[in-house]
Protein backbone atom coordinates (compact mmCIF):
# COMPACT_ATOMS: atom_id res chain seq x y z
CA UNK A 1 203.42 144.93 40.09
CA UNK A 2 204.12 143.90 43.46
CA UNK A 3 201.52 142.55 46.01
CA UNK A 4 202.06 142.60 49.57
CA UNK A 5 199.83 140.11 51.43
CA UNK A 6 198.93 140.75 54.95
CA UNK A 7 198.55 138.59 57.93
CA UNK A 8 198.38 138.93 61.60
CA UNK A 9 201.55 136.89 62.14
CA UNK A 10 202.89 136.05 59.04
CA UNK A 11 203.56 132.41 59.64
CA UNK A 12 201.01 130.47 57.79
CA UNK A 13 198.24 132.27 55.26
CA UNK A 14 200.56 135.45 54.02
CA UNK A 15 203.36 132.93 53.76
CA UNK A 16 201.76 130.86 51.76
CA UNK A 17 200.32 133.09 49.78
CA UNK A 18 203.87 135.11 49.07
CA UNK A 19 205.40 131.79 48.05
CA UNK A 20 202.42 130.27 45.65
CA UNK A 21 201.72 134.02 44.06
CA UNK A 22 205.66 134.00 43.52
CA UNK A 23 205.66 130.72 42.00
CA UNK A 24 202.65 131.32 39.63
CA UNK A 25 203.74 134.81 38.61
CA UNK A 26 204.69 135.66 35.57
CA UNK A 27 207.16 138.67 34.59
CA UNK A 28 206.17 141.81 36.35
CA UNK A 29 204.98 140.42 39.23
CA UNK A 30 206.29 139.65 42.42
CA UNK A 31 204.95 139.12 46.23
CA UNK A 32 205.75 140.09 49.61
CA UNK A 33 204.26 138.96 52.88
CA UNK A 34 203.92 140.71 56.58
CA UNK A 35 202.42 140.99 59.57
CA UNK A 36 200.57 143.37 61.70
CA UNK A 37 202.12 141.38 65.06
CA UNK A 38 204.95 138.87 63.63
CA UNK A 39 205.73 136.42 65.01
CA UNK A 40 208.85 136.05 64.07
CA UNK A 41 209.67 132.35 62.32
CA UNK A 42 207.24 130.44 59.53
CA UNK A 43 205.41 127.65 60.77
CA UNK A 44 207.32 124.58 60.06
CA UNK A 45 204.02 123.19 58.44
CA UNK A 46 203.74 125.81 56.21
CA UNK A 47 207.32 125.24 54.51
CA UNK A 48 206.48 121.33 54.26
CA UNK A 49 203.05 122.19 53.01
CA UNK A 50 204.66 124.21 50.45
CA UNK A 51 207.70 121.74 49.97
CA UNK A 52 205.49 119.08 49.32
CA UNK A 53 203.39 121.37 46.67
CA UNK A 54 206.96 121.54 44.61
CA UNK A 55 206.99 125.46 45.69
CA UNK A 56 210.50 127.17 46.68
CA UNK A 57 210.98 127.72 50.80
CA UNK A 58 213.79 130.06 49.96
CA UNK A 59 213.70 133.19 51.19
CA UNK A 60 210.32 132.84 53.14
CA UNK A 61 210.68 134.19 56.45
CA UNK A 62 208.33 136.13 59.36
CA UNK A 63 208.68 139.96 58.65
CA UNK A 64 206.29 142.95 60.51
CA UNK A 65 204.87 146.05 58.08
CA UNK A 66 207.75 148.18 58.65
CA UNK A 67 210.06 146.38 56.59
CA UNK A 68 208.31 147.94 53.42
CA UNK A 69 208.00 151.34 54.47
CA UNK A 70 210.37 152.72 51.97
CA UNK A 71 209.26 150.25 49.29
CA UNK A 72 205.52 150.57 49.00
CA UNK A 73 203.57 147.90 47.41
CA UNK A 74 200.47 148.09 44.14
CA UNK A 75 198.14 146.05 46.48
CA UNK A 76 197.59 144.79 49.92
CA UNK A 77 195.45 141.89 50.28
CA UNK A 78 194.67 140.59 54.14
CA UNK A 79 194.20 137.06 54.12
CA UNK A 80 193.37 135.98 57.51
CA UNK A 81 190.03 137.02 59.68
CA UNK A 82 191.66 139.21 62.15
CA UNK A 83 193.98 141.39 59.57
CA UNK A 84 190.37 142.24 57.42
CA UNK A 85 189.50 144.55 60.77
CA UNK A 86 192.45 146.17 61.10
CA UNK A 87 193.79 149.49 59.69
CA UNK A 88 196.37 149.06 56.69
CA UNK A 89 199.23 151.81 57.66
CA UNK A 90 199.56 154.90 55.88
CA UNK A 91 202.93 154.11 54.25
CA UNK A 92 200.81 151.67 52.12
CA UNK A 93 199.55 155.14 50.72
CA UNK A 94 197.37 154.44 47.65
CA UNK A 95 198.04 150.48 47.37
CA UNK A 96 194.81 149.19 46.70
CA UNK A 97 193.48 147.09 49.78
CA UNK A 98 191.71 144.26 49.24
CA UNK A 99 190.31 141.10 51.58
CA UNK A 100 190.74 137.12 50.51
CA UNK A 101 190.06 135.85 53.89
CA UNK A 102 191.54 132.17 54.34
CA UNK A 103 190.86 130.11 57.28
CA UNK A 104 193.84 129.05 59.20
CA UNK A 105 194.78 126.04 58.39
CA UNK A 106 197.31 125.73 61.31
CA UNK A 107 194.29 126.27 64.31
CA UNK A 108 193.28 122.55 63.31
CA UNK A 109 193.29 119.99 65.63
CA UNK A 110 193.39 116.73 64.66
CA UNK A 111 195.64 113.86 63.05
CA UNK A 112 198.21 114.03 60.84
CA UNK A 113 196.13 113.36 57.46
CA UNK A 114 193.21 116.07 58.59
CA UNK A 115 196.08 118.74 59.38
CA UNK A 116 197.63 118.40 56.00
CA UNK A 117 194.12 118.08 54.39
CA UNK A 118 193.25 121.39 55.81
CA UNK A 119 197.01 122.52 54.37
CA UNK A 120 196.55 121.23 50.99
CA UNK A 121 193.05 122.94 50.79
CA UNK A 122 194.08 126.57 51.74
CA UNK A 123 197.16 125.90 49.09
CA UNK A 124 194.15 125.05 46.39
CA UNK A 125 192.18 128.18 47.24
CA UNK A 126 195.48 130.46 46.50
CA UNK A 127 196.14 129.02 43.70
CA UNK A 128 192.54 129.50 42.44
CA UNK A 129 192.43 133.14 43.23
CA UNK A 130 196.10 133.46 41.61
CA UNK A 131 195.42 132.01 38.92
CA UNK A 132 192.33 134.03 38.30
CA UNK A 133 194.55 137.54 39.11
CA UNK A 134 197.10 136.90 37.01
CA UNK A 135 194.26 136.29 34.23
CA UNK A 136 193.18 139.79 34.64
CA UNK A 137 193.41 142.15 31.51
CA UNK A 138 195.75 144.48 33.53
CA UNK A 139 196.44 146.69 30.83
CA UNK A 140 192.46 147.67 30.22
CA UNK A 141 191.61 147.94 33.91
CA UNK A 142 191.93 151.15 36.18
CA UNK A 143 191.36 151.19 39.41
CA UNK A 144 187.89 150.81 40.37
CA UNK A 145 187.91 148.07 37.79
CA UNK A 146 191.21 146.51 39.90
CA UNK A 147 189.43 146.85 43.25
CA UNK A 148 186.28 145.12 41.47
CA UNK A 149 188.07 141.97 40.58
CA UNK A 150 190.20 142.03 43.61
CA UNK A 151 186.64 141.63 45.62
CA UNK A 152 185.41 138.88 43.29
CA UNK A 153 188.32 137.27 43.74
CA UNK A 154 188.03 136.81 47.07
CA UNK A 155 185.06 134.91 46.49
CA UNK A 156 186.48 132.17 44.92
């Protein structure tokens, strides 16, 4: 199954989330990451955030929607505030679309220790909701039942 997650500039939250869902997954499953409006290069906080975590850097890198337009992904989650509003393009097709909005960790201002705190606490809450997906009794859920636990997911 592959998941695509969605950002507006797939620096910080999809990247993230790509690299912990990757590093979680088991067989079967693999992640991608995008953005609506790259911007081109990972945040440099994000790839010590996730250095730090013991989570593989390689491969990461800022990529826009088109560069899966002949490879469709299973699902699309958007995990920022501004990707939730916008319109998933067709060439997703019948991916199912789901929302785990994250706050960005990178907007905060303040020292060193609060910067990383806010870091190490998005990290947590993709793990969480990882770790709770790939629990899912895939093989017994269609695809209302899918979208269901996608959006209680989100919630944790």
């Amino acid at each position: 199954m592959k998941v695509l997650f969605m950002c507006t500039a797939n620096s910080c939250r999809s990247i993230l989330s790509e690299a912990v869902f990757n590093h979680l997954a088991p067989p079967g499953f693999h992640a991608i990451s995008s953005g609506s409006f790259p911007k081109g290069h990972v945040l440099p906080r994000s790839l010590s955030a996730l250095q730090a975590a013991g989570i593989s850097i390689e491969g990461l890198y800022s990529k826009g929607n088109d560069a899966f337009a002949g490879n469709p992904p299973d699902i699309v989650i958007t995990v920022c505030d501004k990707a939730a509003g916008e319109t998933c393009p067709v060439y997703f097709g019948p991916a199912l679309k789901a929302h785990w909005g994250l706050e960005d960790p990178s907007d905060v201002q303040a020292d060193e220790a609060h910067i990383d705190a806010a870091f190490n606490a998005t990290l947590e809450t993709i793990e969480t909701r990882c770790r709770s997906f790939f629990s899912l009794p895939f093989t017994r859920l269609g695809a209302v039942e899918l979208q269901s636990e996608l959006e209680r997911i989100a919630a944790l």
